[in-house]
Protein backbone atom coordinates (compact mmCIF):
# COMPACT_ATOMS: atom_id res chain seq x y z
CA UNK A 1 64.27 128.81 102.58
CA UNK A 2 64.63 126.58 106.07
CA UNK A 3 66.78 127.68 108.88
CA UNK A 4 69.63 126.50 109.35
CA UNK A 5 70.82 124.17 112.03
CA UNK A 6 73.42 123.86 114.69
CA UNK A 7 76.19 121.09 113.46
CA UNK A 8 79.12 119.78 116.67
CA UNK A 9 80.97 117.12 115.67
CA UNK A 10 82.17 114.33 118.12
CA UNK A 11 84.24 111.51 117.89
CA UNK A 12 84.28 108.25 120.45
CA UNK A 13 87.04 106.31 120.11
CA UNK A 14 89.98 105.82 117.45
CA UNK A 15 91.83 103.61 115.37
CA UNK A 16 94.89 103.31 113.35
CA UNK A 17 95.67 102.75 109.61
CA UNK A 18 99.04 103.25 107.61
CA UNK A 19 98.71 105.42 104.65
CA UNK A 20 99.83 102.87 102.26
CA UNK A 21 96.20 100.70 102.88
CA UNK A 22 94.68 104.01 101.95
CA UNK A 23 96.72 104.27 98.52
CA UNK A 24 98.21 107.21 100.31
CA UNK A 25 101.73 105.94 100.35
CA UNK A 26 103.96 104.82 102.86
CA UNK A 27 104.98 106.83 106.03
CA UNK A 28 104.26 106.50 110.08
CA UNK A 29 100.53 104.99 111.00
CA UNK A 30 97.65 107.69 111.06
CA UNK A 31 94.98 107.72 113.67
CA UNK A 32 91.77 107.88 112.33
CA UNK A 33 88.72 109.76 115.18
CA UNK A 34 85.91 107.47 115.33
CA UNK A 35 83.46 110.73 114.04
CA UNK A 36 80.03 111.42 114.30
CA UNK A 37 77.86 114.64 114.22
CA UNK A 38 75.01 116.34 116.77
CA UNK A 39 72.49 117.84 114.69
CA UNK A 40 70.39 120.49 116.86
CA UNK A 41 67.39 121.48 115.03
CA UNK A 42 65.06 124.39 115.46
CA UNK A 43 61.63 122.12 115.61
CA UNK A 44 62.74 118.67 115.50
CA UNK A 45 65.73 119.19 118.48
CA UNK A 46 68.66 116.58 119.07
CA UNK A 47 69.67 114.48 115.83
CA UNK A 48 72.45 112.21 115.76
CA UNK A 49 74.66 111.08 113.01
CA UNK A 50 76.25 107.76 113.85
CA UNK A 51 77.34 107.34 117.52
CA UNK A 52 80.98 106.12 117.09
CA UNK A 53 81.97 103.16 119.32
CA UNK A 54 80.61 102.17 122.70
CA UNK A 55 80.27 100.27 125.97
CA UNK A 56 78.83 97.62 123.27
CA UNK A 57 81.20 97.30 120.50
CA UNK A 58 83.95 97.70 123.62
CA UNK A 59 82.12 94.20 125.62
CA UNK A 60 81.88 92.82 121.91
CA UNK A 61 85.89 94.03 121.03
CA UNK A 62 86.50 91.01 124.34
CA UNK A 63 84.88 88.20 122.65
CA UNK A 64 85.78 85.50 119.92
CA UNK A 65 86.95 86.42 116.52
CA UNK A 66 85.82 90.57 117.17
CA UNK A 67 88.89 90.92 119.34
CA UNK A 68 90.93 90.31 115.69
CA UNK A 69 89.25 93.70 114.63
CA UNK A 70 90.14 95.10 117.88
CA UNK A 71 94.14 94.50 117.55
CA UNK A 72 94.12 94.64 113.58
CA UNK A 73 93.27 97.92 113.35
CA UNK A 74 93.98 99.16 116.76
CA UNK A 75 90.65 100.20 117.92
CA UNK A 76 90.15 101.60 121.16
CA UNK A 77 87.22 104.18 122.91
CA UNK A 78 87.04 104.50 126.52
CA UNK A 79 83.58 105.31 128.66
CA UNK A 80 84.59 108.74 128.71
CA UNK A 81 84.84 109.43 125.30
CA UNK A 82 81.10 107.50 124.47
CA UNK A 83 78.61 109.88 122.89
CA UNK A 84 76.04 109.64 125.80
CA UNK A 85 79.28 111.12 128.24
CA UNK A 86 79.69 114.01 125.34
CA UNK A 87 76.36 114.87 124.97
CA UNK A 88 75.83 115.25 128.96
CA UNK A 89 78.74 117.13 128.88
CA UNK A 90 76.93 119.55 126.38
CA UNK A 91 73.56 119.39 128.89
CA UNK A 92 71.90 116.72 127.02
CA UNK A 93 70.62 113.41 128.21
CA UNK A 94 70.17 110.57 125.79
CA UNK A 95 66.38 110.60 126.07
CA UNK A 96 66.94 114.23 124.73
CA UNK A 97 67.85 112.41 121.30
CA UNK A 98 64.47 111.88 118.70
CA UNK A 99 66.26 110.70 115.82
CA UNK A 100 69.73 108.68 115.16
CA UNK A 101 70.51 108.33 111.40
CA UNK A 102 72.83 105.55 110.51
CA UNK A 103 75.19 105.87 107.15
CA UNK A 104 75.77 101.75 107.36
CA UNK A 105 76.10 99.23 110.06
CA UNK A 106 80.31 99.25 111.34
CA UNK A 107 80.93 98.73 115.19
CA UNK A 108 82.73 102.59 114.70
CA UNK A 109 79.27 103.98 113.58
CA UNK A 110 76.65 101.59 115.71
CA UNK A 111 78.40 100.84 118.85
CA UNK A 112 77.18 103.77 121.17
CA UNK A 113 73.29 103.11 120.57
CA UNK A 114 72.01 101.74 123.41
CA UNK A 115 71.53 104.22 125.37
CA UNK A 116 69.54 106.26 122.99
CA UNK A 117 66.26 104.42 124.19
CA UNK A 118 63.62 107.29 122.94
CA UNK A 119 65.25 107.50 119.19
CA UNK A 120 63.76 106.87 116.28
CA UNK A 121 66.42 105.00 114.19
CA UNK A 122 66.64 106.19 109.76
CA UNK A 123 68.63 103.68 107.87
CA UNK A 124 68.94 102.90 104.01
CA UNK A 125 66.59 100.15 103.47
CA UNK A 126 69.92 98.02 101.39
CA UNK A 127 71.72 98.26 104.49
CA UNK A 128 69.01 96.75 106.84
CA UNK A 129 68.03 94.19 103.98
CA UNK A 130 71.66 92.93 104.27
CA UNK A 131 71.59 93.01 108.25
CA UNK A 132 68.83 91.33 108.17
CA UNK A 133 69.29 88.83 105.49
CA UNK A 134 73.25 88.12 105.33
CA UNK A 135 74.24 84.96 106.31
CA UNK A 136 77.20 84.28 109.27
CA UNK A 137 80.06 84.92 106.65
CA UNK A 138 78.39 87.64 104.82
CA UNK A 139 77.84 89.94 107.83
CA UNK A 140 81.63 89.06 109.55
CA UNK A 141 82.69 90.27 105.71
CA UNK A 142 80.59 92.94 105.87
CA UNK A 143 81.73 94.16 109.56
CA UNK A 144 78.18 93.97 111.07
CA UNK A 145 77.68 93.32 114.27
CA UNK A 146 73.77 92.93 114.82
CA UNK A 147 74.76 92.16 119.06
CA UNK A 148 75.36 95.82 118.74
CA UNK A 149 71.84 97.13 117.67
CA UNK A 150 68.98 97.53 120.49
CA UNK A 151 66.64 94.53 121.10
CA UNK A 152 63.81 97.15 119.60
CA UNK A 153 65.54 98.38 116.59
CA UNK A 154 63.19 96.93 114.16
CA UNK A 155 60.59 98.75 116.27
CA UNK A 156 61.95 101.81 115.75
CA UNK A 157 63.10 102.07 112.60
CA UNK A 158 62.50 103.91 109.54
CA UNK A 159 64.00 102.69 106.11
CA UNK A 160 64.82 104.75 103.14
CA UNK A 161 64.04 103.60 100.04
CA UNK A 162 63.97 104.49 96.11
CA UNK A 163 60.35 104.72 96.36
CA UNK A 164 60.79 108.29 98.46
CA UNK A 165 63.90 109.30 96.84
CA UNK A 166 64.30 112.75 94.89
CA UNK A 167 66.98 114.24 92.46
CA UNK A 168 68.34 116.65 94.79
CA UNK A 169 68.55 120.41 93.74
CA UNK A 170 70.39 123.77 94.37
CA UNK A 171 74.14 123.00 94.84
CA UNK A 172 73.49 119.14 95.66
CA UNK A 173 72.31 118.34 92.26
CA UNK A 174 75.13 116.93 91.10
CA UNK A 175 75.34 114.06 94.08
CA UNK A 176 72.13 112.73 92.70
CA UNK A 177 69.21 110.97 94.59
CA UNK A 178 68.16 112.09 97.92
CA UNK A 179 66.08 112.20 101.00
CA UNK A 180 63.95 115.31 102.81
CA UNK A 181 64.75 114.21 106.30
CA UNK A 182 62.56 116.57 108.39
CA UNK A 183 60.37 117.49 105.05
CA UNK A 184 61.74 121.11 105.31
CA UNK A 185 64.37 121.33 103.42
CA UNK A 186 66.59 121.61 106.26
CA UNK A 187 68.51 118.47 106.24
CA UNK A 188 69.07 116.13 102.89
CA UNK A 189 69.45 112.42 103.16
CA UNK A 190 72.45 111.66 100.21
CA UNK A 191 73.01 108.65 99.06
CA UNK A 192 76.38 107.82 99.34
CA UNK A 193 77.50 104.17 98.17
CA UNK A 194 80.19 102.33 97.49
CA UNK A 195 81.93 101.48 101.28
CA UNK A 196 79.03 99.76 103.12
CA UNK A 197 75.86 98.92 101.37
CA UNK A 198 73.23 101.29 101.06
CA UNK A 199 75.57 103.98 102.98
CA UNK A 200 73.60 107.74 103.43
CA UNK A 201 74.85 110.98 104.26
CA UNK A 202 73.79 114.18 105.15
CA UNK A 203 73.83 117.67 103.86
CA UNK A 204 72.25 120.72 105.51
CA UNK A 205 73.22 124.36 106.19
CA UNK A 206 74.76 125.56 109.32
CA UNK A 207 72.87 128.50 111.41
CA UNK A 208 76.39 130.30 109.98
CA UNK A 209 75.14 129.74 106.77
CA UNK A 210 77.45 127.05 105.71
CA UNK A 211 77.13 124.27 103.88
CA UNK A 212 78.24 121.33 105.65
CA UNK A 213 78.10 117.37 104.24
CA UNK A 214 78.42 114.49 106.27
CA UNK A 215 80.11 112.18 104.28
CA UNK A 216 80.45 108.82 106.51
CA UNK A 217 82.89 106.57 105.10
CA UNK A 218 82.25 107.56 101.80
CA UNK A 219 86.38 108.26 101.85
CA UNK A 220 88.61 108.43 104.48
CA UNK A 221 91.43 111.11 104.12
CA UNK A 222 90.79 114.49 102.33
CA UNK A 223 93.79 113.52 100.20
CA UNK A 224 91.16 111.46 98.59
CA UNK A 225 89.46 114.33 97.32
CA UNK A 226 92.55 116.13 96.19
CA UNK A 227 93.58 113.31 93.89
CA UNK A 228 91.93 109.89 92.79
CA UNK A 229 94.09 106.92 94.09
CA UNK A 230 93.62 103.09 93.79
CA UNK A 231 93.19 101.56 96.50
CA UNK A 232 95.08 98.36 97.33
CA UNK A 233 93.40 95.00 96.74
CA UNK A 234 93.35 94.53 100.71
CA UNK A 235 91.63 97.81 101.44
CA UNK A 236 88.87 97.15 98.59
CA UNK A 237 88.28 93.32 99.74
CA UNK A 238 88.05 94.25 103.66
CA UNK A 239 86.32 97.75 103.58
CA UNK A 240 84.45 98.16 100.23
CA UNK A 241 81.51 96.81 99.23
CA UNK A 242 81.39 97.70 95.62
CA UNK A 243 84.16 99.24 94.11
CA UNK A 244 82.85 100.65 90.84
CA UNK A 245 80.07 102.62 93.45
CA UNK A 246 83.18 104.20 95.70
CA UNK A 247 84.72 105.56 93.08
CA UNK A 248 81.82 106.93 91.64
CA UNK A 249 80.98 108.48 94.95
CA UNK A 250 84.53 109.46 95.57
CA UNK A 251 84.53 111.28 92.10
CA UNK A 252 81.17 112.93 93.11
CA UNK A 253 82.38 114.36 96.37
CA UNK A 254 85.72 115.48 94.57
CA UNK A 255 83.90 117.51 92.25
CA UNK A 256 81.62 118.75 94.76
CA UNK A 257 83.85 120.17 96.89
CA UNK A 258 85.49 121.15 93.52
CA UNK A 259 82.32 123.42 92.64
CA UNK A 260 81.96 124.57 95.85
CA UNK A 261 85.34 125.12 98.15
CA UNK A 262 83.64 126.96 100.29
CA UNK A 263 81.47 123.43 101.73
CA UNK A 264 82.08 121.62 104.55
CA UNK A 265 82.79 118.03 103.18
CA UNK A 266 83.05 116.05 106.77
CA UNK A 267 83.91 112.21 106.05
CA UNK A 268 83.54 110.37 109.43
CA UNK A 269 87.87 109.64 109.60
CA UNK A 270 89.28 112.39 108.80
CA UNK A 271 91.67 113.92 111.52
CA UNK A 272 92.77 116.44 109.86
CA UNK A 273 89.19 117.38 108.63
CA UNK A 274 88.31 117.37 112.37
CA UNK A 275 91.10 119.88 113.60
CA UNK A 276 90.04 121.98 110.45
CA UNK A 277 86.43 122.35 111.98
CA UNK A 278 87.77 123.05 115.22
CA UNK A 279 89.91 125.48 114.50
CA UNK A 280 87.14 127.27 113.12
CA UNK A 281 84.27 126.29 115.20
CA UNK A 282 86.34 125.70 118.83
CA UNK A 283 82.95 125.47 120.60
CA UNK A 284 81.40 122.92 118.15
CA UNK A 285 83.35 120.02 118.90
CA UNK A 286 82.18 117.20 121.04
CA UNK A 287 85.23 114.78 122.41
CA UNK A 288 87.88 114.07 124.86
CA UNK A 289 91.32 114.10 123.75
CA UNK A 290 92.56 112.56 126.91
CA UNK A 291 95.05 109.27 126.44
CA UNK A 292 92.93 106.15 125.85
């Protein structure tokens, strides 16, 4: 049996969403923590999951037709609140990062990369076929912003594939095929689509011994979980990719966490999710809840 690893989560930057484009009902506008996770391993050291926004996506949030996105949804991250700020805060520089996993390509999830110039960068290989391959329309449709990746992504990138997928085992059998990210056993790839193509998350054990899955956008609210809603026609044509594959994922989570209430099931939005891990873990929290 692996160790397990330390998990902080972080958030850079927010946005806002009313419940009702969530198939959550009406009420005031929620604010949604732009999330992402520090993964410190035993052997392997500094991991990142996602980066929330950045100096990038904020320069690109200025320009043309990404300054809709901007004001649409009310996005907003300051230089404060950027990933590279948190983890100095925590005593680590960005060259201190190896690896930077990526559940899909949104500004919210790619926008603080730059500065992580020693990473390796793990991707599903669907989601960088579609970067790489979508036409003008496609990738505005798809929220991609390829200005926000690296010139030397492609350099350093690793792709997931079906060829090196797995059932996975234990407790994670039901969420079906699966990477061995550190081939240890200490961190699972899951495939988790339905949002953005070829969307992955992760699902490891804490060095508390608790199970802990990083869900992306996989959902957004924990209500999700609690009961299966429809989500307006809107929602699914602006921020799903394939329907029929979110609710299959959403139904696999449910049950998950279902099975096993004692799991961490972290999507990437989730406020109240957030203050529920803080709560718990004070010291494992990486953000800056300072007015933007």
């Amino acid at each position: 049996m692996s160790a397990g690893v330390a998990l902080s989560l972080g958030v850079s930057g927010h946005s806002c969403a009313s419940p009702r484009h969530l198939g959550l009902g009406g009420g005031p506008a929620l604010r949604f923590p732009a999330g992402w996770a520090l993964i410190e391993h035993p052997r392997h050291g500094a991991v990142l999951f996602d980066c929330g926004y950045g100096a990038a996506a904020r320069a690109a949030m200025r320009r043309g037709l990404r300054r809709i996105y901007r004001h649409v949804i009310h996005a907003c991250s300051a230089a404060h609140t950027d990933a590279a700020s948190l983890l100095q805060q925590r005593g680590l520089r960005c060259a201190d990062i190896g690896t930077v996993v990526l559940s899909h390509f949104h500004p919210d999830h790619i926008g603080g990369l730059a500065p992580f110039a020693n990473a390796r960068f793990v991707v599903h290989a669907e989601a960088w076929r579609q970067v790489r391959r979508g036409g003008w329309f496609g990738l505005l449709h798809a929220q991609i912003w390829k200005e926000l990746l690296p010139a030397d992504f492609a350099a350093r990138l690793q792709c997931l594939d079906e060829r090196g997928a797995r059932a996975l085992d234990g407790d994670l059998a039901g969420l079906g095929l699966g990477w061995d990210l550190f081939d240890d056993g200490s961190v699972a790839v899951v495939s988790l689509p339905g949002h953005a193509r070829g969307q992955i998350g992760l699902a490891l054990r804490t060095v508390e011994g608790e199970r802990a899955l990083l869900a992306a956008d996989a959902f957004w609210r924990r209500e999700q979980l609690q009961r299966e809603v429809e989500l307006p026609w809107l929602t699914r044509w602006l921020a799903v990719d394939d329907g029929a594959a979110y609710r299959d994922t959403v139904r696999k989570l449910a049950r998950f966490q279902r099975e096993h209430p004692q799991a961490w099931v972290i999507p990437a939005h989730c406020a109240d999710t957030l203050a529920q891990w803080r709560a718990r873990h004070p010291q494992a929290v990486l953000d800056d809840s300072d007015p933007l």
